[in-house]
Protein backbone atom coordinates (compact mmCIF):
# COMPACT_ATOMS: atom_id res chain seq x y z
CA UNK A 1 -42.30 -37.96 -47.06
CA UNK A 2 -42.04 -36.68 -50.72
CA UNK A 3 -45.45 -35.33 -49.93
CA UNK A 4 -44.81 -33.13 -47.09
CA UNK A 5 -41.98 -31.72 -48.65
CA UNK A 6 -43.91 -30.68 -51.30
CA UNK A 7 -46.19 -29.12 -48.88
CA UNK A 8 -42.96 -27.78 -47.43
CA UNK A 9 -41.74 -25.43 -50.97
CA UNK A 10 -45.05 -24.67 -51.62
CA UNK A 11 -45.81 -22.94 -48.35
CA UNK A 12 -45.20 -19.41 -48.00
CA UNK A 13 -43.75 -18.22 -45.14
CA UNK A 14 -44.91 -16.24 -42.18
CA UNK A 15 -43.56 -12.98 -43.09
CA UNK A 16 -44.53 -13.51 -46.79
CA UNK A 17 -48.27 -13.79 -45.23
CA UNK A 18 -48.50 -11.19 -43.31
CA UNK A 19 -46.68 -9.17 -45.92
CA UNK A 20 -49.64 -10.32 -48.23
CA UNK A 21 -52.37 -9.38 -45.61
CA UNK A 22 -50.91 -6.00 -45.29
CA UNK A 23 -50.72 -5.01 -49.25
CA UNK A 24 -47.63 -6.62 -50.11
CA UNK A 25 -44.87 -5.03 -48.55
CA UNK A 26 -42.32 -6.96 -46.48
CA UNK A 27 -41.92 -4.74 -43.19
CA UNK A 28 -43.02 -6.95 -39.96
CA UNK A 29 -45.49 -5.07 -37.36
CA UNK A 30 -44.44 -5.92 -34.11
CA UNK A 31 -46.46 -7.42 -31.63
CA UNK A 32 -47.57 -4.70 -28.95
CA UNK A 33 -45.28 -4.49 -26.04
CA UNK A 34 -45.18 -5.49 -22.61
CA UNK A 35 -47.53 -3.23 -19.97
CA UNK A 36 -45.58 -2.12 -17.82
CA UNK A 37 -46.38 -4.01 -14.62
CA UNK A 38 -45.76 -1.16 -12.15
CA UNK A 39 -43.97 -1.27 -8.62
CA UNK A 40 -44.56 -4.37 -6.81
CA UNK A 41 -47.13 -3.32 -3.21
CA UNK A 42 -45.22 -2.22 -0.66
CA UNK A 43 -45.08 -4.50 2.55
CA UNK A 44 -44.72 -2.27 5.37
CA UNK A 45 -42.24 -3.92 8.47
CA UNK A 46 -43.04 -4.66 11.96
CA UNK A 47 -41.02 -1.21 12.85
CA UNK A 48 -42.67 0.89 10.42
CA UNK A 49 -46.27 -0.14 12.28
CA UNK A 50 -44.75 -0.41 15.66
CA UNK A 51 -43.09 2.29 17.68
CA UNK A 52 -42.31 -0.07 19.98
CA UNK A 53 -40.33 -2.33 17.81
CA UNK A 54 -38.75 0.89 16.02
CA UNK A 55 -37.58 1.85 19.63
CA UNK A 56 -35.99 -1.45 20.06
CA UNK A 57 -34.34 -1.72 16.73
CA UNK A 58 -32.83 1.84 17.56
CA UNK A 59 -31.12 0.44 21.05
CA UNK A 60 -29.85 -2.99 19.16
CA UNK A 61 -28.32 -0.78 16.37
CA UNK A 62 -26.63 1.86 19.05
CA UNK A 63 -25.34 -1.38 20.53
CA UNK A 64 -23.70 -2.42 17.87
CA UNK A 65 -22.27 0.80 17.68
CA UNK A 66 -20.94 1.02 21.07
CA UNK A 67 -19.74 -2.61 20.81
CA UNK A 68 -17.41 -1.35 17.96
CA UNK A 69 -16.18 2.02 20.20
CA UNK A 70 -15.56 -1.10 22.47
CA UNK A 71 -13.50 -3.05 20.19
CA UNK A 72 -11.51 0.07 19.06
CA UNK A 73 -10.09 0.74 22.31
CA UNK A 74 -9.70 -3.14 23.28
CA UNK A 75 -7.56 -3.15 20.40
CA UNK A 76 -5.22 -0.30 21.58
CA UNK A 77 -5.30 -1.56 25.00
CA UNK A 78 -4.10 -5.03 23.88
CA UNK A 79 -1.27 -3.38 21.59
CA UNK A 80 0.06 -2.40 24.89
CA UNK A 81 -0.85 -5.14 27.03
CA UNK A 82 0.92 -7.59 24.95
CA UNK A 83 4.32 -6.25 23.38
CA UNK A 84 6.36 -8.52 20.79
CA UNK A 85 9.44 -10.12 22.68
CA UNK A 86 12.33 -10.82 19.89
CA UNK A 87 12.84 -13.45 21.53
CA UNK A 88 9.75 -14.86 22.08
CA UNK A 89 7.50 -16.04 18.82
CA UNK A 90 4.99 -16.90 21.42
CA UNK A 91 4.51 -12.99 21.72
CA UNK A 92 3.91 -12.59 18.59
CA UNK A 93 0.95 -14.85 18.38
CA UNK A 94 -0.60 -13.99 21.90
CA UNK A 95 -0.57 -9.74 20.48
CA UNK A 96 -1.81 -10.91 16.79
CA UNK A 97 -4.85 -12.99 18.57
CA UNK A 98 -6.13 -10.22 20.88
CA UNK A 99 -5.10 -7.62 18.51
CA UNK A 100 -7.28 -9.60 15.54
CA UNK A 101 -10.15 -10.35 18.17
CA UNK A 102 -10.38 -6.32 19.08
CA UNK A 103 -10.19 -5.00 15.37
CA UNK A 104 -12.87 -7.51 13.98
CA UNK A 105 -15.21 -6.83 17.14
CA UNK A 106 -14.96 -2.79 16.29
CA UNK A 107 -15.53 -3.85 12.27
CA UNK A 108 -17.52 -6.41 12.77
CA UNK A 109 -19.84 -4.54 15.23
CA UNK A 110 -19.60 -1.27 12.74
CA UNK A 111 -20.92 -2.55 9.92
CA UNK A 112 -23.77 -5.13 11.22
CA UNK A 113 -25.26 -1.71 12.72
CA UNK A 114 -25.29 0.18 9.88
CA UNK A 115 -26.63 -3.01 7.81
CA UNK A 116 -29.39 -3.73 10.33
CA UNK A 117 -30.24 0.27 10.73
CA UNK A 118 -30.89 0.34 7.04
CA UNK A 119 -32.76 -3.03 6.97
CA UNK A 120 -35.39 -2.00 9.75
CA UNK A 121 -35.91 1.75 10.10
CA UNK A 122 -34.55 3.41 7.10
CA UNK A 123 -37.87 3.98 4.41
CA UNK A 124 -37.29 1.04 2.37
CA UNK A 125 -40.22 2.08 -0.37
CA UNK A 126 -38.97 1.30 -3.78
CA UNK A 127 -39.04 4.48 -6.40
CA UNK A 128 -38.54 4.92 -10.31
CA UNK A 129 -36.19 7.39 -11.00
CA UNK A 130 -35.85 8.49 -14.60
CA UNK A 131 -32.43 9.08 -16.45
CA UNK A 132 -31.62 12.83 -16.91
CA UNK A 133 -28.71 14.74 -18.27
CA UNK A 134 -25.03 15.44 -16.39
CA UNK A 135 -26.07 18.34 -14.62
CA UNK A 136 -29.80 19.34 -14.33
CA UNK A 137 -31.26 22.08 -14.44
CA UNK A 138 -31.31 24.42 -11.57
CA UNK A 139 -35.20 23.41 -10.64
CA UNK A 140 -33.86 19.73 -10.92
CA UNK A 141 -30.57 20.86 -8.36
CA UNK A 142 -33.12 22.27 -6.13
CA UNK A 143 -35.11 18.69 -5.99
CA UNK A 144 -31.78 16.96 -5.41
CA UNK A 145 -31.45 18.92 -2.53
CA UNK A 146 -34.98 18.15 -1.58
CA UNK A 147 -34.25 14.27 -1.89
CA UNK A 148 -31.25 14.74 0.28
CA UNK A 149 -33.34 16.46 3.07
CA UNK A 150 -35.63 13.92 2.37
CA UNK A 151 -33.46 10.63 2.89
CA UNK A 152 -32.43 12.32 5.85
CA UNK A 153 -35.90 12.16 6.92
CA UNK A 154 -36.35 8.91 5.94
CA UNK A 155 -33.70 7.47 7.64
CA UNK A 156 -33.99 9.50 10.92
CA UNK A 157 -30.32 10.93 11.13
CA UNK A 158 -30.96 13.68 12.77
CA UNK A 159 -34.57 12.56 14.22
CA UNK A 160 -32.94 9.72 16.19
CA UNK A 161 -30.50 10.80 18.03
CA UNK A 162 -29.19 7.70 19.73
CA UNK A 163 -27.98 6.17 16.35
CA UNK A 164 -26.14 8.98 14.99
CA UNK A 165 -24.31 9.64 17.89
CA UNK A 166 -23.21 6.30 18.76
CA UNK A 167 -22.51 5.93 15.11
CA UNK A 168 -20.05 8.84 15.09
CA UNK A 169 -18.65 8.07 17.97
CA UNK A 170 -18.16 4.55 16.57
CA UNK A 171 -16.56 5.52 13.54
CA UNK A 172 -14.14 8.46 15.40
CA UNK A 173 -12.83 5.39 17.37
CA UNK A 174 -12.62 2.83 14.81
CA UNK A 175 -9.19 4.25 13.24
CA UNK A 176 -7.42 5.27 16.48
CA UNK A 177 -6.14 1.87 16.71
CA UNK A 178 -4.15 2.30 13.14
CA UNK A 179 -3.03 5.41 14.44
CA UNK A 180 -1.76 3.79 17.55
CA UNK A 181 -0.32 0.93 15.77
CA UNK A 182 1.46 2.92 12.63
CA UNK A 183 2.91 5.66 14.84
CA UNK A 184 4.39 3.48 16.74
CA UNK A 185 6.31 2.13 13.72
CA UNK A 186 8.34 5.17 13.84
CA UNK A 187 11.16 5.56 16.14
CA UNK A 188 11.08 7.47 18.51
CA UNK A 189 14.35 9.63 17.82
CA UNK A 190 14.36 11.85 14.85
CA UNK A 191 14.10 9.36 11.83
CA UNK A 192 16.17 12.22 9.60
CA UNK A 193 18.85 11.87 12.31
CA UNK A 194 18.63 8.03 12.53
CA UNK A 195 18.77 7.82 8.48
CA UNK A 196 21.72 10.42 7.63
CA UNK A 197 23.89 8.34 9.98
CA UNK A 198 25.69 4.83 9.41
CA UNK A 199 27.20 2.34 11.70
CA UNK A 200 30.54 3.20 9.84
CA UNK A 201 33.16 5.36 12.01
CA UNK A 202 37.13 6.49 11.81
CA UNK A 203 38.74 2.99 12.15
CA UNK A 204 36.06 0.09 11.14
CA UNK A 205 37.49 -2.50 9.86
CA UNK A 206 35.35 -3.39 6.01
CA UNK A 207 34.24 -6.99 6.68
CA UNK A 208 32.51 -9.66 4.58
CA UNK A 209 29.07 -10.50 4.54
CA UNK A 210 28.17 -12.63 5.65
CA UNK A 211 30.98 -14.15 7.60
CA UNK A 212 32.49 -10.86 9.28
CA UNK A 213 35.58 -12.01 8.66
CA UNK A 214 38.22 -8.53 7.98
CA UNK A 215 39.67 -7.94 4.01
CA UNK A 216 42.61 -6.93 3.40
CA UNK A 217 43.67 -4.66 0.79
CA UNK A 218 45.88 -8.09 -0.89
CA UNK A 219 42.78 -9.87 -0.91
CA UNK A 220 40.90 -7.41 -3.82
CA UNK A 221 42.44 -8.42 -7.23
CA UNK A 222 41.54 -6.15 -10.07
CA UNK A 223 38.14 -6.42 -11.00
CA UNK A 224 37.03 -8.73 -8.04
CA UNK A 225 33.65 -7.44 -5.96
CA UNK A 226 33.02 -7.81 -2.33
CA UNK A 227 29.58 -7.54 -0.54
CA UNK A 228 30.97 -5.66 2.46
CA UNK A 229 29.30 -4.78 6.43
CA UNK A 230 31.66 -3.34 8.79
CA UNK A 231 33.02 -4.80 11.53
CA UNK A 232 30.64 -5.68 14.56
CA UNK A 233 27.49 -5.28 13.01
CA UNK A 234 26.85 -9.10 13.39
CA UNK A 235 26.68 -8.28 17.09
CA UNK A 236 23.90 -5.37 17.22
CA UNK A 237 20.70 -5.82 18.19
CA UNK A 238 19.20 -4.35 15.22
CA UNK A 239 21.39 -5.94 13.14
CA UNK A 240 19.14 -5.88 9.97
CA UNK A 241 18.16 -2.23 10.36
CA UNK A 242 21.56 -1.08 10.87
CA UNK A 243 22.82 -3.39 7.40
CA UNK A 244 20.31 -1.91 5.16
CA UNK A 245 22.08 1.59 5.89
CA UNK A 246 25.63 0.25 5.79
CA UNK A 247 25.45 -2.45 3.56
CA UNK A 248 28.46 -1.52 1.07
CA UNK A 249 30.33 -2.64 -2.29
CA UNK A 250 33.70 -3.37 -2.49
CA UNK A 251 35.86 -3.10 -6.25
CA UNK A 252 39.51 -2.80 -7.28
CA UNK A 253 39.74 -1.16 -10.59
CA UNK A 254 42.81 -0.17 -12.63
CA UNK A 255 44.27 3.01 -10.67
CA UNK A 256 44.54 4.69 -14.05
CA UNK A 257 40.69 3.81 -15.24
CA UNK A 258 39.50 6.12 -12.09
CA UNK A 259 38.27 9.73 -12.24
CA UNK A 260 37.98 10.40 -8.79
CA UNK A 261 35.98 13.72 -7.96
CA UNK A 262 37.39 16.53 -6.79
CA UNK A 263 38.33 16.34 -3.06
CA UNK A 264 37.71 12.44 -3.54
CA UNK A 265 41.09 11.56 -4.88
CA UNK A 266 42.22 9.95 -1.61
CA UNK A 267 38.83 8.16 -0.95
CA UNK A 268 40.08 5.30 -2.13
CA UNK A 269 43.26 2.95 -1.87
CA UNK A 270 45.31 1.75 -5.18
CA UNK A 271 42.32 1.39 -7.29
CA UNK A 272 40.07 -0.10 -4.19
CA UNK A 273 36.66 1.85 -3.50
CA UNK A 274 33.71 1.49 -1.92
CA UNK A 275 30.18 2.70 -2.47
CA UNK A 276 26.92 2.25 -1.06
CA UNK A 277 24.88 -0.71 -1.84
CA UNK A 278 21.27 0.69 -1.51
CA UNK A 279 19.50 2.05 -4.65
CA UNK A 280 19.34 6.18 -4.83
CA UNK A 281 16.14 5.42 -6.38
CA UNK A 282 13.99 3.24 -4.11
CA UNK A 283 16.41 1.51 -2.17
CA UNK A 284 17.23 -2.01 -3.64
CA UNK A 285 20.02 -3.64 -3.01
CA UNK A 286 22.57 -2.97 -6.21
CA UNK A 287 24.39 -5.93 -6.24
CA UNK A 288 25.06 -6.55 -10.47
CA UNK A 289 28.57 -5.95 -10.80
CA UNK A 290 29.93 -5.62 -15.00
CA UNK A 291 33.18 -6.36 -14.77
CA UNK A 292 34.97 -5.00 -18.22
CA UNK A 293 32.73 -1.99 -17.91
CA UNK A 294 32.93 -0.80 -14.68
CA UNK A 295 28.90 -0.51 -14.30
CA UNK A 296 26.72 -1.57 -10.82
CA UNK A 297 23.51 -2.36 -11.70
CA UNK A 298 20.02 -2.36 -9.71
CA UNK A 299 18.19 -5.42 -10.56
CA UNK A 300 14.93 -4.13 -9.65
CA UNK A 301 14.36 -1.03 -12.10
CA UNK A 302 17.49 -0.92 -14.04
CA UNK A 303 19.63 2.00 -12.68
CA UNK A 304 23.03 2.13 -13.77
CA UNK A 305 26.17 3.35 -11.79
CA UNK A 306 29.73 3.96 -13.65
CA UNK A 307 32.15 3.12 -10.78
CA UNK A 308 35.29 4.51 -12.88
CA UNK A 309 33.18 8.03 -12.74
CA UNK A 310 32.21 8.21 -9.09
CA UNK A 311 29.31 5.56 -9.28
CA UNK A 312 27.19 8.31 -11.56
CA UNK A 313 23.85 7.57 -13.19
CA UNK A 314 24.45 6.76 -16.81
CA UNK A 315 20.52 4.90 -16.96
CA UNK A 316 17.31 4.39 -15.08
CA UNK A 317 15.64 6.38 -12.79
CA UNK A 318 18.28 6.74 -9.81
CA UNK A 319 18.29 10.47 -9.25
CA UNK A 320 21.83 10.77 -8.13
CA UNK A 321 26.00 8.88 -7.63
CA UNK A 322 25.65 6.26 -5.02
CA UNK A 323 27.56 7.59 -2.27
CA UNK A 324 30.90 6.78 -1.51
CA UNK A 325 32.72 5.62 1.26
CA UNK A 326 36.14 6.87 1.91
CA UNK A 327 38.19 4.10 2.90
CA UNK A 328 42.30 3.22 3.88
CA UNK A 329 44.43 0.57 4.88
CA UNK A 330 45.71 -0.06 8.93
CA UNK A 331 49.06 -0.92 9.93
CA UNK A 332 47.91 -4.59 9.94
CA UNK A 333 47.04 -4.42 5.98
CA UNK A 334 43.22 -4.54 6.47
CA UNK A 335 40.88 -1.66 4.58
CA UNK A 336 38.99 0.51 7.41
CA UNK A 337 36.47 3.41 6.91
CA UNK A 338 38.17 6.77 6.83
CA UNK A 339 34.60 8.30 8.27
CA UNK A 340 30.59 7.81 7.38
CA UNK A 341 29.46 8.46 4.94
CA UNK A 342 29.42 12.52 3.72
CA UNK A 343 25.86 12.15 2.06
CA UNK A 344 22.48 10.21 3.43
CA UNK A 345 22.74 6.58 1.92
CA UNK A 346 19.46 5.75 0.16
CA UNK A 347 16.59 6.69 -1.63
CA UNK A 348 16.02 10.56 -2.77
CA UNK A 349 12.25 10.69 -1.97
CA UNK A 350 13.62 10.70 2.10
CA UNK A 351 13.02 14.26 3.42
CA UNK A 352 16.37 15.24 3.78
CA UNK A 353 19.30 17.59 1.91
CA UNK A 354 21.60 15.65 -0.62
């Protein structure tokens, strides 16, 4: 052991060799590198050597083309075919199913032609294309424009004329069913109309949510909060569309801790007022109510209303006051709307005026 480790410190190592070899320096000459082993041989397909085959890989890829036009307009014809019942869930699965089948058929279809049109007639040679600087020069713009014309060659865009057009055609169809489906979202009245306006009228009775049951003005102590809906909205048919417009807060502040604006000052009733619940910024629900210093908060992005100054922005990125909604008491005691609202409830980014 003692012997081989003598052998072992006085051996010189392989660098120190070649170093010696070389005239005593200690640089290392690499070994030479690897040839470069070229592009592998190219191994031409059944449809570049048949025109026959080439003929029928055109008709299966403009099948798969026309398969997807297919699906595009199945889809749109099932949209109508099977409309959504409220009350029927069943509806909702029998339009998602066909609706699902159509949309993957037209995708589906869409991109298996395009995949097996560039698998068995587009060149597939393989090239070596050297790196070059961001913008050539003009000789080098001129060959891009060359390779261009070129892959269109290659590929047979314009040569084969049963491809491309099925393949436009295919993709011109393939969004119409998002267009179908998204405009129909809409309603069909003016949305600016149906936006500006509130289920809140001359007379409504301010109700609790989510009971419905009426408030009277005795029933708000000083500094109490009620989440308010007015009266019959349980009832309508779009009950949840017609709540995130009228969805309203209800305080009662110290009379003398109000600044009412001007023309506001009989918006109220003995310190009670009520402002919209929905978020000038994007429209969450603003439902943090600080009791000692008269601020609503928005949970989600941290706007801040001062109720005692007409429910102004002090923070966040609310854009303007919540707007209010002038209210009064009825002969029976209970606190009913005076009118709608004078200004579009919700967010800012809505085309409309303020």
């Amino acid at each position: 052991m003692a012997e081989h480790d003598d052998e072992a410190l006085n051996s010189s190592s392989a660098v120190e060799r070649h170093a010696a070899s070389v005239g005593g320096g200690t640089a290392v000459v690499p070994a030479e590198p690897f040839e470069n082993p070229g592009e592998p041989p190219h191994r031409p397909r059944r449809t570049d050597v048949d025109p026959k085959k080439a003929r029928l890989a055109e008709r299966q890829v403009a099948t798969f083309f026309y398969l997807s036009i297919v699906g595009s307009v199945l889809s749109i014809a099932a949209y109508i075919a099977f409309p959504i019942s409220a009350d029927d869930f069943g509806t909702v699965r029998l339009a998602n199913l066909f609706l699902g089948l159509s949309i993957s058929l037209a995708l589906l279809s869409l991109g298996i032609g395009a995949v097996y049109w560039g698998k068995s007639l587009v060149t597939d040679r393989e090239i070596t294309e050297q790196r070059h600087s961001t913008r050539g020069t003009e000789a080098t713009r001129a060959k891009a424009v060359e390779a261009f014309t070129l892959a269109d060659k290659e590929s047979g865009f314009s040569r084969r004329k049963l491809i491309r057009n099925s393949m436009i055609g295919a993709l011109v169809a393939f969004p119409l069913p998002g267009i179908v489906l998204v405009r129909d979202l809409a309603p069909a009245a003016d949305p600016n109309e149906l936006l500006r306006h509130t289920m809140w009228a001359k007379g409504t009775r301010l109700t609790k949510d989510p009971t419905g049951l009426p408030i009277k003005a005795s029933d708000v102590t000083i500094g109490s909060v009620f989440h308010v809906i007015p009266d019959g909205l349980l009832d309508k048919e779009h009950m949840l569309e017609e709540k995130a417009k009228a969805a309203v807060l209800l305080m009662r502040l110290d009379p003398k801790d109000l600044n009412p604006a001007k023309g506001h000052e009989n918006w109220g009733y003995d310190g009670i007022v009520a402002y919209s619940k929905i978020c000038t910024h994007v429209g969450c629900p603003v439902a943090l109510y600080e009791q000692q210093t008269h601020h609503l908060l928005c949970p989600c992005h941290q706007s801040t209303f001062d109720v005692s100054n007409n429910c102004e922005v002090i923070f966040g990125p609310a854009a303007r006051p919540l707007p209010q909604l002038p209210i009064a008491i009825d002969d029976d005691g209970y606190l009913v709307a005076q009118s709608d609202f004078h200004e579009p409830v919700g967010p800012s980014f809505w085309e409309r005026a303020r």
